[in-house]
Each structure stands twice: as C-alpha cells, then as structure tokens.
N, C-alpha and C. Protein backbone atom coordinates (compact mmCIF):
# COMPACT_ATOMS: atom_id res chain seq x y z
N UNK A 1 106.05 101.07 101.93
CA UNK A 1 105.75 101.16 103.33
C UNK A 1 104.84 99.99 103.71
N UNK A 2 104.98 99.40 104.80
CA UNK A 2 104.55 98.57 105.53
C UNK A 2 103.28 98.60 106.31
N UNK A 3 102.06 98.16 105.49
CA UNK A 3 100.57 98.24 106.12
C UNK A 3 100.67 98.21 107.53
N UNK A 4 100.21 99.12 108.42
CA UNK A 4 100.14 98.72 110.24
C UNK A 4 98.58 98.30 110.30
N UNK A 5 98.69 97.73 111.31
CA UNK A 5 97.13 97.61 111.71
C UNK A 5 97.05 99.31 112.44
N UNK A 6 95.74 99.48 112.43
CA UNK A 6 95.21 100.99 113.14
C UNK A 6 95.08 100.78 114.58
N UNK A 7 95.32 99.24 115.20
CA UNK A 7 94.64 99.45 117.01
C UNK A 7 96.24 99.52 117.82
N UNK A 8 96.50 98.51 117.24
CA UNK A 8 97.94 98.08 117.49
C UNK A 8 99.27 98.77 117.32
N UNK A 9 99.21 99.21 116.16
CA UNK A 9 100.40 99.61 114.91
C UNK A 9 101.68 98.13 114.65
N UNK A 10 100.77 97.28 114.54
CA UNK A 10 101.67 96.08 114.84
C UNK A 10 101.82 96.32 113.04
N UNK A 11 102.88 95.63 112.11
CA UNK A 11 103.13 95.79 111.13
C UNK A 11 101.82 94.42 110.23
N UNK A 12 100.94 94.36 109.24
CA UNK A 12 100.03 93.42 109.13
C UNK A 12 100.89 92.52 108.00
N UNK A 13 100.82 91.16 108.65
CA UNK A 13 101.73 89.74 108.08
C UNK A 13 100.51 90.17 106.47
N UNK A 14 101.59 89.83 104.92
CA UNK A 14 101.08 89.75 104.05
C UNK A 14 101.06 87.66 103.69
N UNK A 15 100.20 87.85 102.45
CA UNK A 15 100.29 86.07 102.44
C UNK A 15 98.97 85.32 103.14
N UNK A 16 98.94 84.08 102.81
CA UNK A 16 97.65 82.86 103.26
C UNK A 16 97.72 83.12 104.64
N UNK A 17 98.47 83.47 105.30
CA UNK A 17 98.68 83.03 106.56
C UNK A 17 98.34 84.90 107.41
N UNK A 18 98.28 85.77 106.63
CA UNK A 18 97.84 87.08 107.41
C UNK A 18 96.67 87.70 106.28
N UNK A 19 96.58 89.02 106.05
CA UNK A 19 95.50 89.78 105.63
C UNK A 19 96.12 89.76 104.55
N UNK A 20 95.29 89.55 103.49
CA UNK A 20 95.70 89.98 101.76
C UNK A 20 95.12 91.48 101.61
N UNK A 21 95.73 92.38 100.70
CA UNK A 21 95.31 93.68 100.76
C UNK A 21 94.19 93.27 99.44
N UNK A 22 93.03 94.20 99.68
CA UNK A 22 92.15 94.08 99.22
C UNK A 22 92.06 95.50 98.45
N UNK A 23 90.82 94.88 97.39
CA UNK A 23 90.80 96.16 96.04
C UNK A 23 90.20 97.65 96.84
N UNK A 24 90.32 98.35 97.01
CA UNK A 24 90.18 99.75 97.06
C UNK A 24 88.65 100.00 96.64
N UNK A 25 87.93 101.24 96.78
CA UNK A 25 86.85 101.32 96.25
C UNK A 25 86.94 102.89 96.33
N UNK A 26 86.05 103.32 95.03
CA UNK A 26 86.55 104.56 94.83
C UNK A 26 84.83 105.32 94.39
N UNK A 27 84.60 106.55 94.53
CA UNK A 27 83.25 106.96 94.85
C UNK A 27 82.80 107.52 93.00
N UNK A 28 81.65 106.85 93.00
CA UNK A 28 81.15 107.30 91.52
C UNK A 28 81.16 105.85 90.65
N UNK A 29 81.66 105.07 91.16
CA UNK A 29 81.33 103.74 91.04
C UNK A 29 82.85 103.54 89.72
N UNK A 30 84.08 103.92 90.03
CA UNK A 30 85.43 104.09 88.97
C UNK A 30 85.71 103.00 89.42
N UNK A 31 86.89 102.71 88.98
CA UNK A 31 87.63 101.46 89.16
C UNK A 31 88.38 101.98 90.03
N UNK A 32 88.81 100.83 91.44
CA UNK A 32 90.06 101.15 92.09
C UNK A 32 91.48 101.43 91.63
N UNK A 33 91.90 102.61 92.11
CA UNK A 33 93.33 103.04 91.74
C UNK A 33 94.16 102.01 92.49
N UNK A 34 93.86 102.03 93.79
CA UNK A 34 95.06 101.70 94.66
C UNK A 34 94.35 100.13 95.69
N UNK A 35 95.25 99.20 96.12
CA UNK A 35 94.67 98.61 97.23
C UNK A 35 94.84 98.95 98.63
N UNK A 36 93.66 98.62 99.21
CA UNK A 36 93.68 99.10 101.04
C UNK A 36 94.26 97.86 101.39
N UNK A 37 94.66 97.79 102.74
CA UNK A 37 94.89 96.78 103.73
C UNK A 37 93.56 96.66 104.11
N UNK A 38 93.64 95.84 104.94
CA UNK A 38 92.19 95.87 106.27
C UNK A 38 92.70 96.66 107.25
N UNK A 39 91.69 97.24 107.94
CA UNK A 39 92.30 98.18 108.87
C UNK A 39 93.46 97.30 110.33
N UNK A 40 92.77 96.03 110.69
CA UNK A 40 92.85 95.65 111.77
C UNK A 40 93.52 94.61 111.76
N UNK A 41 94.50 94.03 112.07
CA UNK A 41 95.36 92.31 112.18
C UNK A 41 94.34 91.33 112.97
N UNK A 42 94.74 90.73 112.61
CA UNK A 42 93.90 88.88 112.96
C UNK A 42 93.87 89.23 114.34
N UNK A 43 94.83 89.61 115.64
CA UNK A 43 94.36 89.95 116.92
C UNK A 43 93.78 90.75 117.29
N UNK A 44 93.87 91.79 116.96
CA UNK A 44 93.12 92.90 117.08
C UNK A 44 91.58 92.79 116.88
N UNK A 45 91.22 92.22 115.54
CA UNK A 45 90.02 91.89 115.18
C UNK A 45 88.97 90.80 116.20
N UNK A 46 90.31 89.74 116.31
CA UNK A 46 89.45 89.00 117.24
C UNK A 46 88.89 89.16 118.36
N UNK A 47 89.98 90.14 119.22
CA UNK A 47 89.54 91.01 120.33
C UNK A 47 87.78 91.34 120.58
N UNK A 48 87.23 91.85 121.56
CA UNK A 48 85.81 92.03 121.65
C UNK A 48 85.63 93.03 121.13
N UNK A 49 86.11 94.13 121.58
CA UNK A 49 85.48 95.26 121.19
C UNK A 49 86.75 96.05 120.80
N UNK A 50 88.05 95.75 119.98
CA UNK A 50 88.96 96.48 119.78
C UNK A 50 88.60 97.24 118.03
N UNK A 51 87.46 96.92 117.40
CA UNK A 51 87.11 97.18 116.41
C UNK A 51 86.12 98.27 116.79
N UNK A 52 84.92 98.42 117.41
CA UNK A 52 84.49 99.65 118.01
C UNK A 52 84.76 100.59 118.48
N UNK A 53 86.19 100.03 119.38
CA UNK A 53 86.62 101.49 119.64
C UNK A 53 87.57 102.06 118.49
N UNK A 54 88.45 101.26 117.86
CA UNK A 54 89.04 102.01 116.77
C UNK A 54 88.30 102.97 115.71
N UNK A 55 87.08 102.00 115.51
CA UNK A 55 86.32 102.66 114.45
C UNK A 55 85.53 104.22 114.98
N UNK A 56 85.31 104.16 116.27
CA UNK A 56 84.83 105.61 117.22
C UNK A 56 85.81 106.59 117.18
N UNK A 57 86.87 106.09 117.59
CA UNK A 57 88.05 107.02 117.69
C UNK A 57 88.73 107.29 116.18
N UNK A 58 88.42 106.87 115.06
CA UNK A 58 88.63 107.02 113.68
C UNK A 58 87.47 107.77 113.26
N UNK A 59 86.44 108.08 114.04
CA UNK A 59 85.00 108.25 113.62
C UNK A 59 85.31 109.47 114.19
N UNK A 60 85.60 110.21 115.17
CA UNK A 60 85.88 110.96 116.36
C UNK A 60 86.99 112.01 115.52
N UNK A 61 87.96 111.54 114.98
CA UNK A 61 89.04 112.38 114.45
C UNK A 61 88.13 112.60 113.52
N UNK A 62 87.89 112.13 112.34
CA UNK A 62 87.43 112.38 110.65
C UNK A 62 86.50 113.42 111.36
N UNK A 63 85.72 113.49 112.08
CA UNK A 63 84.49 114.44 112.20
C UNK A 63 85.38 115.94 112.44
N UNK A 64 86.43 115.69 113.23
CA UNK A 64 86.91 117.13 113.93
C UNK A 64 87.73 117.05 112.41
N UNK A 65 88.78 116.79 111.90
CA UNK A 65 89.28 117.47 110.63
C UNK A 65 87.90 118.08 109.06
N UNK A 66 86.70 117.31 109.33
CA UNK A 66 86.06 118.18 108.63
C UNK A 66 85.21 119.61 109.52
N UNK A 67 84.74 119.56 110.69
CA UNK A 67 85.43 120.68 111.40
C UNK A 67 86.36 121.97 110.79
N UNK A 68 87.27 121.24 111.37
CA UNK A 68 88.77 122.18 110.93
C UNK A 68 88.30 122.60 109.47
N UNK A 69 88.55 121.71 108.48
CA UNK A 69 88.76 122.31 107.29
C UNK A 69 87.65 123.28 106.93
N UNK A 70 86.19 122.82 107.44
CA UNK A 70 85.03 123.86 107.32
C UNK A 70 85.15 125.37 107.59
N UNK A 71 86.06 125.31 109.22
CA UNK A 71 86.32 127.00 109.93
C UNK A 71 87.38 127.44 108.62
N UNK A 72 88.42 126.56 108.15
CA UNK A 72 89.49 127.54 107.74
C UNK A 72 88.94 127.70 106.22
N UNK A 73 88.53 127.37 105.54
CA UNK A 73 87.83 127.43 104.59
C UNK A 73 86.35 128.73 104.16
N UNK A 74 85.69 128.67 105.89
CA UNK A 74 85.07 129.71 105.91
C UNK A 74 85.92 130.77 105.79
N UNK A 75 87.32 130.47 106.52
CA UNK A 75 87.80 131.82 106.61
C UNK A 75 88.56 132.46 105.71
N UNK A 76 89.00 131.42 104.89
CA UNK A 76 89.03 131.78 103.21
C UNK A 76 87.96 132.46 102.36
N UNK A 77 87.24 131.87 102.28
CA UNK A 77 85.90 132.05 101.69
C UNK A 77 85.48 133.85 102.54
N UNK A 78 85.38 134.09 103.33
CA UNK A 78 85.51 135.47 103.46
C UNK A 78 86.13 136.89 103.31
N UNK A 79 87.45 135.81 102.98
CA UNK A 79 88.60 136.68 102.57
C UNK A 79 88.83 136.75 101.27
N UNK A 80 88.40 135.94 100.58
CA UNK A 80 88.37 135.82 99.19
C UNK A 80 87.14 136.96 97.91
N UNK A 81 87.54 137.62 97.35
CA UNK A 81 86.81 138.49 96.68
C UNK A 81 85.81 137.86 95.74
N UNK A 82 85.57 136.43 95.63
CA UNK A 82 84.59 135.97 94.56
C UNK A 82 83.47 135.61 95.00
N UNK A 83 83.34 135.95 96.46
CA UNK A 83 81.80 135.72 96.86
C UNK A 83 82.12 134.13 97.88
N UNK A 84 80.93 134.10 98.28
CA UNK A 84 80.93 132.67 99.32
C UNK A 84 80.82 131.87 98.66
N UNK A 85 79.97 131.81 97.57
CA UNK A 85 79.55 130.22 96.69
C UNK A 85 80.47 130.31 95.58
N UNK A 86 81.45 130.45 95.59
CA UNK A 86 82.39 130.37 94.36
C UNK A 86 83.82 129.69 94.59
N UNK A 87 84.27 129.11 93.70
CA UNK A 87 85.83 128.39 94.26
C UNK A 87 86.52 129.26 94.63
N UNK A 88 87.47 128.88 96.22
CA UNK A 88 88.23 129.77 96.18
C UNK A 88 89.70 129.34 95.38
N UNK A 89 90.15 130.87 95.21
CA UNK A 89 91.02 130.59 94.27
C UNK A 89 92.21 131.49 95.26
N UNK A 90 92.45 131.18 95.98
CA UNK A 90 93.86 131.69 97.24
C UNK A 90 95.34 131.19 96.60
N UNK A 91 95.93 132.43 96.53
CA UNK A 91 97.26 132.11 95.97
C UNK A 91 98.54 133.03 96.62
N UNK A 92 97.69 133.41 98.36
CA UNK A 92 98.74 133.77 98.82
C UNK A 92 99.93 133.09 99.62
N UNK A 93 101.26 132.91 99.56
CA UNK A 93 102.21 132.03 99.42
C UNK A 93 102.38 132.75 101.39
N UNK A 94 101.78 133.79 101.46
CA UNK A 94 102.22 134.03 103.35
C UNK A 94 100.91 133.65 104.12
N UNK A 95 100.14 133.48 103.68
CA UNK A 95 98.49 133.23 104.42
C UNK A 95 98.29 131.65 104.87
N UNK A 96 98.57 131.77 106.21
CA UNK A 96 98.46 131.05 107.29
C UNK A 96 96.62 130.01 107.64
N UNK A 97 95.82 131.07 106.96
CA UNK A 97 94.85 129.99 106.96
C UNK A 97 95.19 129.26 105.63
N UNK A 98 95.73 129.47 104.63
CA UNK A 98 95.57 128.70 103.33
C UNK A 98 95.98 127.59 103.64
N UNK A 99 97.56 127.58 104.25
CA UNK A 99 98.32 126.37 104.64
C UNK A 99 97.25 125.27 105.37
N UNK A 100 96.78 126.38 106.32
CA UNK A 100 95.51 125.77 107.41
C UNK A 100 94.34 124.51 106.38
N UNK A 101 93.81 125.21 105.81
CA UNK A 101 93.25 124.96 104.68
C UNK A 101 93.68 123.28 103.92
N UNK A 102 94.27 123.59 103.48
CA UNK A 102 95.04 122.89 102.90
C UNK A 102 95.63 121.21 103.55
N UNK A 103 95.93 121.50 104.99
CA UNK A 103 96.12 120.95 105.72
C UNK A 103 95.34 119.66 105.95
N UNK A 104 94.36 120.94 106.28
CA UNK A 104 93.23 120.01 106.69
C UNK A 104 92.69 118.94 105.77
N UNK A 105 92.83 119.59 104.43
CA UNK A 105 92.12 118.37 103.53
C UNK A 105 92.89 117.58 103.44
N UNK A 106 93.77 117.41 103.43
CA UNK A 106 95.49 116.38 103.43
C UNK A 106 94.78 115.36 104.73
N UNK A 107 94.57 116.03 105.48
CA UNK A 107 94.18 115.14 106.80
C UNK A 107 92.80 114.52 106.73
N UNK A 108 92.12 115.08 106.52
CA UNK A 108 90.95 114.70 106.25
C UNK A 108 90.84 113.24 105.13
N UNK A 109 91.30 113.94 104.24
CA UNK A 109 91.35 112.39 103.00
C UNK A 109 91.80 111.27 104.19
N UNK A 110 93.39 111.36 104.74
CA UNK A 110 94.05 110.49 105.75
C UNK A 110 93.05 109.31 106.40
N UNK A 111 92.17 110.42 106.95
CA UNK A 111 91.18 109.60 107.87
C UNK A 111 90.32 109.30 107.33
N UNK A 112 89.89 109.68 105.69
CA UNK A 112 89.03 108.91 105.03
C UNK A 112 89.24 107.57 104.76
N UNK A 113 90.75 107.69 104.09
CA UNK A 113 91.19 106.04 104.03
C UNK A 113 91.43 105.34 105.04
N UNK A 114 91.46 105.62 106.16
CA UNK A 114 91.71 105.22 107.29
C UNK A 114 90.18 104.09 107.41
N UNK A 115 88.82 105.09 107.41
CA UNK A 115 87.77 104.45 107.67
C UNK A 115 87.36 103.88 106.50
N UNK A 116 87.99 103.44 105.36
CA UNK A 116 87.16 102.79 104.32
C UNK A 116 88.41 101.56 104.80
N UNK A 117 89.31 101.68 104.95
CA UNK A 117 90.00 100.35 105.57
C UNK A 117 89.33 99.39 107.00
N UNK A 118 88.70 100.38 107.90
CA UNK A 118 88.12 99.88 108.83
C UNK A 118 86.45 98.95 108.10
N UNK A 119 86.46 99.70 107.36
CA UNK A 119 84.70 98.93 106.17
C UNK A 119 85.66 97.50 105.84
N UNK A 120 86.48 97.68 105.42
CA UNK A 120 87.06 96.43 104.84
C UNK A 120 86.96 95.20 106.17
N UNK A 121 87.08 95.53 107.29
CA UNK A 121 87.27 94.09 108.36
C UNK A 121 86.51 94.40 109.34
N UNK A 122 85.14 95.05 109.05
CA UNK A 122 83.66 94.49 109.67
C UNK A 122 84.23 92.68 110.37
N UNK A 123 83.83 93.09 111.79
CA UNK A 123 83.44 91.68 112.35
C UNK A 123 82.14 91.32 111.85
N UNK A 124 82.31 90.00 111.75
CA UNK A 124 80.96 89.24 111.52
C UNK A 124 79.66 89.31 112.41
N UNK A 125 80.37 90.08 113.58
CA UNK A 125 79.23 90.33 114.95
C UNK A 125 78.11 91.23 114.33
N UNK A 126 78.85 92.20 113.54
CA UNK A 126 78.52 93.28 112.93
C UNK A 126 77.98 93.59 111.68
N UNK A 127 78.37 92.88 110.73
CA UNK A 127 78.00 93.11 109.82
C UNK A 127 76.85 92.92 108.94
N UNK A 128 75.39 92.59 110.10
CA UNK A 128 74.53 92.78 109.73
C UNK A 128 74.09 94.16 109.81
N UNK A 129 74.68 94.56 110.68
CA UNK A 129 74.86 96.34 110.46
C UNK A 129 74.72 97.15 109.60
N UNK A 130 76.24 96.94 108.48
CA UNK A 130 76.70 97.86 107.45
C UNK A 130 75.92 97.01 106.96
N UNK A 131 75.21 96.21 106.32
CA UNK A 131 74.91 95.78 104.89
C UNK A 131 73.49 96.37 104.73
N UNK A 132 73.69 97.03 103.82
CA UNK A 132 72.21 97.55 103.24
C UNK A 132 70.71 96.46 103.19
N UNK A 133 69.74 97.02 104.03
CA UNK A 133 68.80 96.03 103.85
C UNK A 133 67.56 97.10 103.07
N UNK A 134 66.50 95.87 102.55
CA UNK A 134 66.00 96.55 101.44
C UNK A 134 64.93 97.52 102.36
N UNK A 135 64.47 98.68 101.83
CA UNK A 135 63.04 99.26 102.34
C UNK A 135 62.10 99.06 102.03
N UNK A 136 61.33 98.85 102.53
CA UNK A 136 59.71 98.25 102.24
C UNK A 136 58.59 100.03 101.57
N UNK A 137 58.54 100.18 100.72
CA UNK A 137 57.59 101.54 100.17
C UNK A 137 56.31 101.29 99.98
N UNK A 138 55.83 101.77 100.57
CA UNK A 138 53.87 102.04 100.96
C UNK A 138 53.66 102.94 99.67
N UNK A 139 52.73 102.78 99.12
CA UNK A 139 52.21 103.34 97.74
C UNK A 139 50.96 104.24 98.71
C-alpha cells in the first residue's frame, strides 16, 4: 500500500526527489519493526499552518478513541467476574461491548501511528518545541 500524506491524502512521491520512509521507533527503547512515512508531503508541510491543524485534528481523534476504549472496557471490566484490577479475560463470541472493546484498540493504535508519523515532519518553525530541553534542579 501506498504511503498518503494525512492533510491531503495525496499518494507521498518515494526517492531523492520526495519523502524517504524513515526508521520507526518503538517504546522501551527496541529496535524498529517497521518504517513510518512522514506524515505530511513536501506541500502540505510547506503550507503555514497545514501541520497544526492536522496534528490537532489527529490529536482530537486519538484522545476520543482512548475515551471510547476506556467506557467499553469499563464496561467489561464490570461484567467480568475477576474484579476491576485484573485482566479481563472476555470470551464471549455474542457480546457487543467486547467487539466494542476491541475495536477501539485497533483504532486507537491507528491513530497512534498516525501521530508518531506526524513527530517524524515537525516543521522547523516548531521544532524547538518537541525537542527536549534540559531542566535546571535547585538542590
């Protein structure tokens, strides 16, 4: 399948001449499995503010699917006989929140990679932003 940009859905040119897909980054400090695209094509990016709003409205969904998955999950987790702090272990094949459930984390990851692709093509306007600066600690 064919990388899109996220503002556009224009298809992103591979090669010197468009975005090279870049290494992946994966949490716990592992080696990348897979490579991301950049979220955004060379126009899009250059645009003023077509990177803010993508990244809001990518920011905007991810928040409501963890949402979602939180309610249906509670509502597992209540229905489930092992207590609240315990895995649930749901294995009913007709239960409509499970699917729910389930769903949601499918979606959720979605828009995770979605926004670690948008980390990848920080404008330069910006990216004194994301970059970690050091803290100064008072003894």
């Amino acid at each position: 399948m064919t990388p899109r940009c996220l503002a556009c859905k224009q298809p992103l040119p591979a090669g010197p001449a468009g975005h090279q897909l870049v290494q992946g980054r994966q949490q716990g400090g592992a080696a990348p499995q897979e490579q991301l695209p950049p979220g955004l094509c060379a126009t899009c990016l250059a645009a003023d503010s077509r990177w803010a709003e993508t990244f809001a409205s990518l920011l905007a969904e991810h928040t409501q699917q963890q949402e979602m998955l939180a309610a249906a999950s509670s509502q597992c987790a209540h229905c489930h006989s092992g207590g609240l702090l315990s895995r649930i272990a749901c294995s009913n094949s007709e239960c409509a929140v499970l699917y729910s459930r389930v769903g949601a984390a499918r979606r959720l990851a979605t828009t995770q990679v979605r926004l670690e692709r948008m980390d990848l093509c920080v404008p330069t306007t910006l990216s004194w932003w994301f970059t970690p600066q050091p803290q100064e600690v008072e003894w």
